[in-house]
Protein backbone atom coordinates (compact mmCIF):
# COMPACT_ATOMS: atom_id res chain seq x y z
CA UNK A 1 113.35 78.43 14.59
CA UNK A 2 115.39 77.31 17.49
CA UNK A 3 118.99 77.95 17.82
CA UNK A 4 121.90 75.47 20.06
CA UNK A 5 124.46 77.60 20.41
CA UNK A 6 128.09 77.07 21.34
CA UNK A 7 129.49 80.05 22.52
CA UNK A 8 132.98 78.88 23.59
CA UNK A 9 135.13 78.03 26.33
CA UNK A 10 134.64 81.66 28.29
CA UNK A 11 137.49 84.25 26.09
CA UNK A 12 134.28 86.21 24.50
CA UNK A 13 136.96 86.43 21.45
CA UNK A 14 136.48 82.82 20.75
CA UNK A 15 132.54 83.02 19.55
CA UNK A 16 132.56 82.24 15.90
CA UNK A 17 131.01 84.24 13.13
CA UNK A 18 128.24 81.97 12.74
CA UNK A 19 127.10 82.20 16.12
CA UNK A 20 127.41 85.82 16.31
CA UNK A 21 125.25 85.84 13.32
CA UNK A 22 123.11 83.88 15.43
CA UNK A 23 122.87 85.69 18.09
CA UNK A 24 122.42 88.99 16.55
CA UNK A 25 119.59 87.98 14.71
CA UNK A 26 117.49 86.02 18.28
CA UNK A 27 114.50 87.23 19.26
CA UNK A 28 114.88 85.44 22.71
CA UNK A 29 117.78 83.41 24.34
CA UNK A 30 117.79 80.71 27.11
CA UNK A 31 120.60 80.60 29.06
CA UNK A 32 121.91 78.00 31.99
CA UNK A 33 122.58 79.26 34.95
CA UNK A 34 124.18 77.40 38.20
CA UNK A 35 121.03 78.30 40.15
CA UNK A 36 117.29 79.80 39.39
CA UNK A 37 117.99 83.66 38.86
CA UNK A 38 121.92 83.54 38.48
CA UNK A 39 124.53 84.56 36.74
CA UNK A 40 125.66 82.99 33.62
CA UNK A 41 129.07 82.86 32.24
CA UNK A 42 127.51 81.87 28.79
CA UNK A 43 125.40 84.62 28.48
CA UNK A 44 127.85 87.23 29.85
CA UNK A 45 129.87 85.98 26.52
CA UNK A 46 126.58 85.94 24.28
CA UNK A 47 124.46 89.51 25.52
CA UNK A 48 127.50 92.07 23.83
CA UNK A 49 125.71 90.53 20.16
CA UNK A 50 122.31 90.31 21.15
CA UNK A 51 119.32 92.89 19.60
CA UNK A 52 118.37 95.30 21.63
CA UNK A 53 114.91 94.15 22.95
CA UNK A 54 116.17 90.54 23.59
CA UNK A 55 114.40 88.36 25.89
CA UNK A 56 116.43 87.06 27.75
CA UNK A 57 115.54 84.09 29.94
CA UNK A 58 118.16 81.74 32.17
CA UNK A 59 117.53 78.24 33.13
CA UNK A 60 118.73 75.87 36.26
CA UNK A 61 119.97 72.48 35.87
CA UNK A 62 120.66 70.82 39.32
CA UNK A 63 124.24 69.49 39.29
CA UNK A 64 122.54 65.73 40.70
CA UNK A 65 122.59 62.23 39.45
CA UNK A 66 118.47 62.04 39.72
CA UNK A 67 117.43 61.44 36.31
CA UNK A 68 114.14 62.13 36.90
CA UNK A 69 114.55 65.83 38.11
CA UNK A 70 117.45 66.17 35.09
CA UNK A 71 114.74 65.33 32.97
CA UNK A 72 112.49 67.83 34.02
CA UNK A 73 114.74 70.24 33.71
CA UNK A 74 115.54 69.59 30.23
CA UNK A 75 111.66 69.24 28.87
CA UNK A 76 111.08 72.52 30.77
CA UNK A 77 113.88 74.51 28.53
CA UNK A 78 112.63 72.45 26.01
CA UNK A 79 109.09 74.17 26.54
CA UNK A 80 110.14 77.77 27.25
CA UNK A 81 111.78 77.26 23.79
CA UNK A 82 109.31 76.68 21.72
CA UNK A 83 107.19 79.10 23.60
CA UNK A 84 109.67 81.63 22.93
CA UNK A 85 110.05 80.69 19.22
CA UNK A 86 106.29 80.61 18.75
CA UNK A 87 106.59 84.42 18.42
CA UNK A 88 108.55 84.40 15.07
CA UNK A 89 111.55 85.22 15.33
CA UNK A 90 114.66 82.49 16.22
CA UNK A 91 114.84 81.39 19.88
CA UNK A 92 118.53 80.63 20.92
CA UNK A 93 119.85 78.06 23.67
CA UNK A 94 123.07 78.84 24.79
CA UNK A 95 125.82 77.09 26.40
CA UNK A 96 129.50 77.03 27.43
CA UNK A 97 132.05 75.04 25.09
CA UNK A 98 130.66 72.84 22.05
CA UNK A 99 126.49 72.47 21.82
CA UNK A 100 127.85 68.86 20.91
CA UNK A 101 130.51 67.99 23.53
CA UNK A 102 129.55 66.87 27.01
CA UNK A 103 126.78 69.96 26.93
CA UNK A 104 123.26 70.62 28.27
CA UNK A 105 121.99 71.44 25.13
CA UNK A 106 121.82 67.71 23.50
CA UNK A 107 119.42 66.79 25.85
CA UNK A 108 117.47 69.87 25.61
CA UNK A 109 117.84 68.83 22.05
CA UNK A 110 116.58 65.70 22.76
CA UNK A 111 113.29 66.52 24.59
CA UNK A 112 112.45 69.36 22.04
CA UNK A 113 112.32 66.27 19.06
CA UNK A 114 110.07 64.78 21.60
CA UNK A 115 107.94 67.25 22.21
CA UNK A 116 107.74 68.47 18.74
CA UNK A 117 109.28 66.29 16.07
CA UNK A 118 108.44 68.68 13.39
CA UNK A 119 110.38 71.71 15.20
CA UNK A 120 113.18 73.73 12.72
CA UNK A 121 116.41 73.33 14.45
CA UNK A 122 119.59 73.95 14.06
CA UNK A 123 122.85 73.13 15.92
CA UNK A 124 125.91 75.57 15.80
CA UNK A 125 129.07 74.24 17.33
CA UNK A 126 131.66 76.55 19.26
CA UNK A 127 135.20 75.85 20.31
CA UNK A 128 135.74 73.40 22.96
CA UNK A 129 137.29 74.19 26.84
CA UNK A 130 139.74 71.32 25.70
CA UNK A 131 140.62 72.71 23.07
CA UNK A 132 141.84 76.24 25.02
CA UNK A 133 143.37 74.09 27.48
CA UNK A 134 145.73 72.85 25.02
CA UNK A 135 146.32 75.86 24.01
CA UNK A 136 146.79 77.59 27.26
CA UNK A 137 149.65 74.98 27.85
CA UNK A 138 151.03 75.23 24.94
CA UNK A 139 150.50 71.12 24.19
CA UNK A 140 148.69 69.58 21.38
CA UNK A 141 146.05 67.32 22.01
CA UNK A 142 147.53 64.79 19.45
CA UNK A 143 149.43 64.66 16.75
CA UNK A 144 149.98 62.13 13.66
CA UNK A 145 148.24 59.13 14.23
CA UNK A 146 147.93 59.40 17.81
CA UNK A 147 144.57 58.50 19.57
CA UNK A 148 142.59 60.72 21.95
CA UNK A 149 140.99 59.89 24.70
CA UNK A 150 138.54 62.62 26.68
CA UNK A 151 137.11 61.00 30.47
CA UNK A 152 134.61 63.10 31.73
CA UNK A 153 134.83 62.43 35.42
CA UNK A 154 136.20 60.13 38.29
CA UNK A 155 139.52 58.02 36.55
CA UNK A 156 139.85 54.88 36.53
CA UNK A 157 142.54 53.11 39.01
CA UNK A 158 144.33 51.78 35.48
CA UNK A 159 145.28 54.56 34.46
CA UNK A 160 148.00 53.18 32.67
CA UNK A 161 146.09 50.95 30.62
CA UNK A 162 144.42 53.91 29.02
CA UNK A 163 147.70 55.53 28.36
CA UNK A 164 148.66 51.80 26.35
CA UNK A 165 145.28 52.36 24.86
CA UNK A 166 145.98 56.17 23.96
CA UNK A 167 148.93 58.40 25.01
CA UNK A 168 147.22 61.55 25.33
CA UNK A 169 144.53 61.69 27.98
CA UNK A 170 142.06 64.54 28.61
CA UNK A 171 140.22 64.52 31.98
CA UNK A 172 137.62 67.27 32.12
CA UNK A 173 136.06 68.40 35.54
CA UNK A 174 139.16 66.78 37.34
CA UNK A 175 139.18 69.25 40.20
CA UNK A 176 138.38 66.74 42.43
CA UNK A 177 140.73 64.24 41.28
CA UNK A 178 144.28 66.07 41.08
CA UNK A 179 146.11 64.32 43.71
CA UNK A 180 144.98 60.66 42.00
CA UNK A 181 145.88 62.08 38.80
CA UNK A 182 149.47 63.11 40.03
CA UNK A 183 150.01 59.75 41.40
CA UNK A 184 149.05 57.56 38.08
CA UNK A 185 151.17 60.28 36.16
CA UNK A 186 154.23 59.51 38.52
CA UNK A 187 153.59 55.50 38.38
CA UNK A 188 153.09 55.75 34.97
CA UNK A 189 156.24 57.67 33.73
CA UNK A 190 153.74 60.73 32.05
CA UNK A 191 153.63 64.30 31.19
CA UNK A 192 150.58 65.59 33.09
CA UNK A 193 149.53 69.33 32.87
CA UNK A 194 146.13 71.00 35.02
CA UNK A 195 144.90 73.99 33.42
CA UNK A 196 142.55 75.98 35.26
CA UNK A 197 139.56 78.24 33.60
CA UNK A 198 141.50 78.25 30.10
CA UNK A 199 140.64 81.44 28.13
CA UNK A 200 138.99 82.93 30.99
CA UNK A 201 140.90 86.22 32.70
CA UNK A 202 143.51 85.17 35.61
CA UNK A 203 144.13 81.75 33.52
CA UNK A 204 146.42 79.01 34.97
CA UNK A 205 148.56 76.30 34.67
CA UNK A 206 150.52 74.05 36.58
CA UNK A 207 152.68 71.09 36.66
CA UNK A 208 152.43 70.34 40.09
CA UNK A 209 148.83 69.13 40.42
CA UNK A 210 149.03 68.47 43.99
CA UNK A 211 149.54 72.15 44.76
CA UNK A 212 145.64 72.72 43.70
CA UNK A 213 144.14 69.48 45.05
CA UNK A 214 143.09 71.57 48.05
CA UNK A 215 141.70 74.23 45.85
CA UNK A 216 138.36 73.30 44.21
CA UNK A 217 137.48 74.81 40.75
CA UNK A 218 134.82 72.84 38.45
CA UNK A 219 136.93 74.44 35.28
CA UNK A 220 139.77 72.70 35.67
CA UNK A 221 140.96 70.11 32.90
CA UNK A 222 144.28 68.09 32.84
CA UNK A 223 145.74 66.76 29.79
CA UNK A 224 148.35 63.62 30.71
CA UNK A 225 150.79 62.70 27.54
CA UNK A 226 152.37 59.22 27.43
CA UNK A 227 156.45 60.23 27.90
CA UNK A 228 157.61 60.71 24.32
CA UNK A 229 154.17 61.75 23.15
CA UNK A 230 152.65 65.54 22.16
CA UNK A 231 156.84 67.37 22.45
CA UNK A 232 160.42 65.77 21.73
CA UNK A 233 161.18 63.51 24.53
CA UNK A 234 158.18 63.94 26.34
CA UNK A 235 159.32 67.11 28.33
CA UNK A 236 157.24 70.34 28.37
CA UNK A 237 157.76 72.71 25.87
CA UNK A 238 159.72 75.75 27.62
CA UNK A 239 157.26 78.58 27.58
CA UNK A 240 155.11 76.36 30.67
CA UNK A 241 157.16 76.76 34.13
CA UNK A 242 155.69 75.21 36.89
CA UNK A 243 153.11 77.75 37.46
CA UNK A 244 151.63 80.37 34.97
CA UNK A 245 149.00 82.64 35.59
CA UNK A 246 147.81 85.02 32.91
CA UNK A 247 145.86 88.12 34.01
């Protein structure tokens, strides 16, 4: 049996039951890692439910648009897993956010049906960072009827068009893009919010994204609402000032 397991966006609070059932009950666990023999946030979230006797084993996937080294990446975790599971008991995968969502894990996914088509396994979801970002500022992603759209990386120039397309806007991994982001919120009459490492200790938020475009951080999200969308008259609800950090 092999396990893809969301563990959440980084509060260790926010695992669900089913994937601390999971856990608890792995015989061995892969986990990413941002380089070969580093620490990794998802399994510093995971280890507190894992058996005593564990193997634990962490994985590198180069941050790099070569698809032939990404690939070899993913059909090596793809063969540590089903070594690992070829000793009985349920070999887990783990990774940060939803096993669905923008994650490692549905490639791994796909290379294991490659490799062996006939493999048991199962997919538990976890809570997505987006989803603690609203929460952190206090926003909801939608509401009603309202589309949602979620850009993974560099934004468009028309900005605006997506905002006539859908009113609220998610842009994950926008660290590097804060200062364009600020000015296509201004030209474009929205709400725009950064939140930095939601659910993690020493969270943030901030109106003002300019004030962190110097400041890298690859957890960083910003959620943009067309004015008039997501709170009454398009202002931010009053518990957000300009800056909030929670310890």
């Amino acid at each position: 049996m092999i396990l893809g397991i969301g563990v959440g966006p980084g509060d260790p609070g926010l695992l669900t039951v089913r994937a601390v059932e999971a856990l608890q009950g792995a015989g061995a666990v892969l986990a990413p890692a941002p380089r070969r023999g580093g620490e990794s946030l998802a399994l510093s979230i995971a280890r507190p439910h894992l058996p005593e006797g564990c193997d634990v084993h962490t994985a590198h996937f180069p941050m790099t648009e070569d698809r032939e080294r990404l690939a070899a990446a993913w059909d090596e975790a793809a063969t540590t897993l089903l070594r690992l599971a070829a000793g009985g008991a349920p070999a887990a995968f783990i990774t940060l956010g939803d096993a669905m969502f923008y994650s490692t894990w549905s490639y791994v996914l796909r290379a294991l049906r490659r490799a062996a088509p006939e493999a048991d396994i199962e997919t538990i979801p976890g809570v997505t960072a987006m989803a603690a970002c609203a929460a952190a500022a206090g926003r909801p992603l939608a509401e009603g009827r309202e589309p949602l759209l979620v850009w993974p990386d560099e934004p468009p120039v028309d900005v605006a068009g997506l905002l006539q397309l859908a009113p609220n806007l998610v842009f994950m991994k926008a660290d590097r893009h804060l200062e364009a982001l600020a000015y296509v919120a201004e030209r474009a009459g929205a709400v725009a919010v950064a939140v930095r490492r939601a659910s993690q200790a020493g969270v943030r938020t901030t109106t003002d994204l300019r004030a962190w475009s110097g400041d890298r951080d690859y957890f960083t999200t910003v959620l943009m609402h067309r004015a008039g969308e997501g709170a009454p008259d398009g202002a931010l609800p009053p518990a957000l000032p300009h800056e909030e950090v929670t310890s």
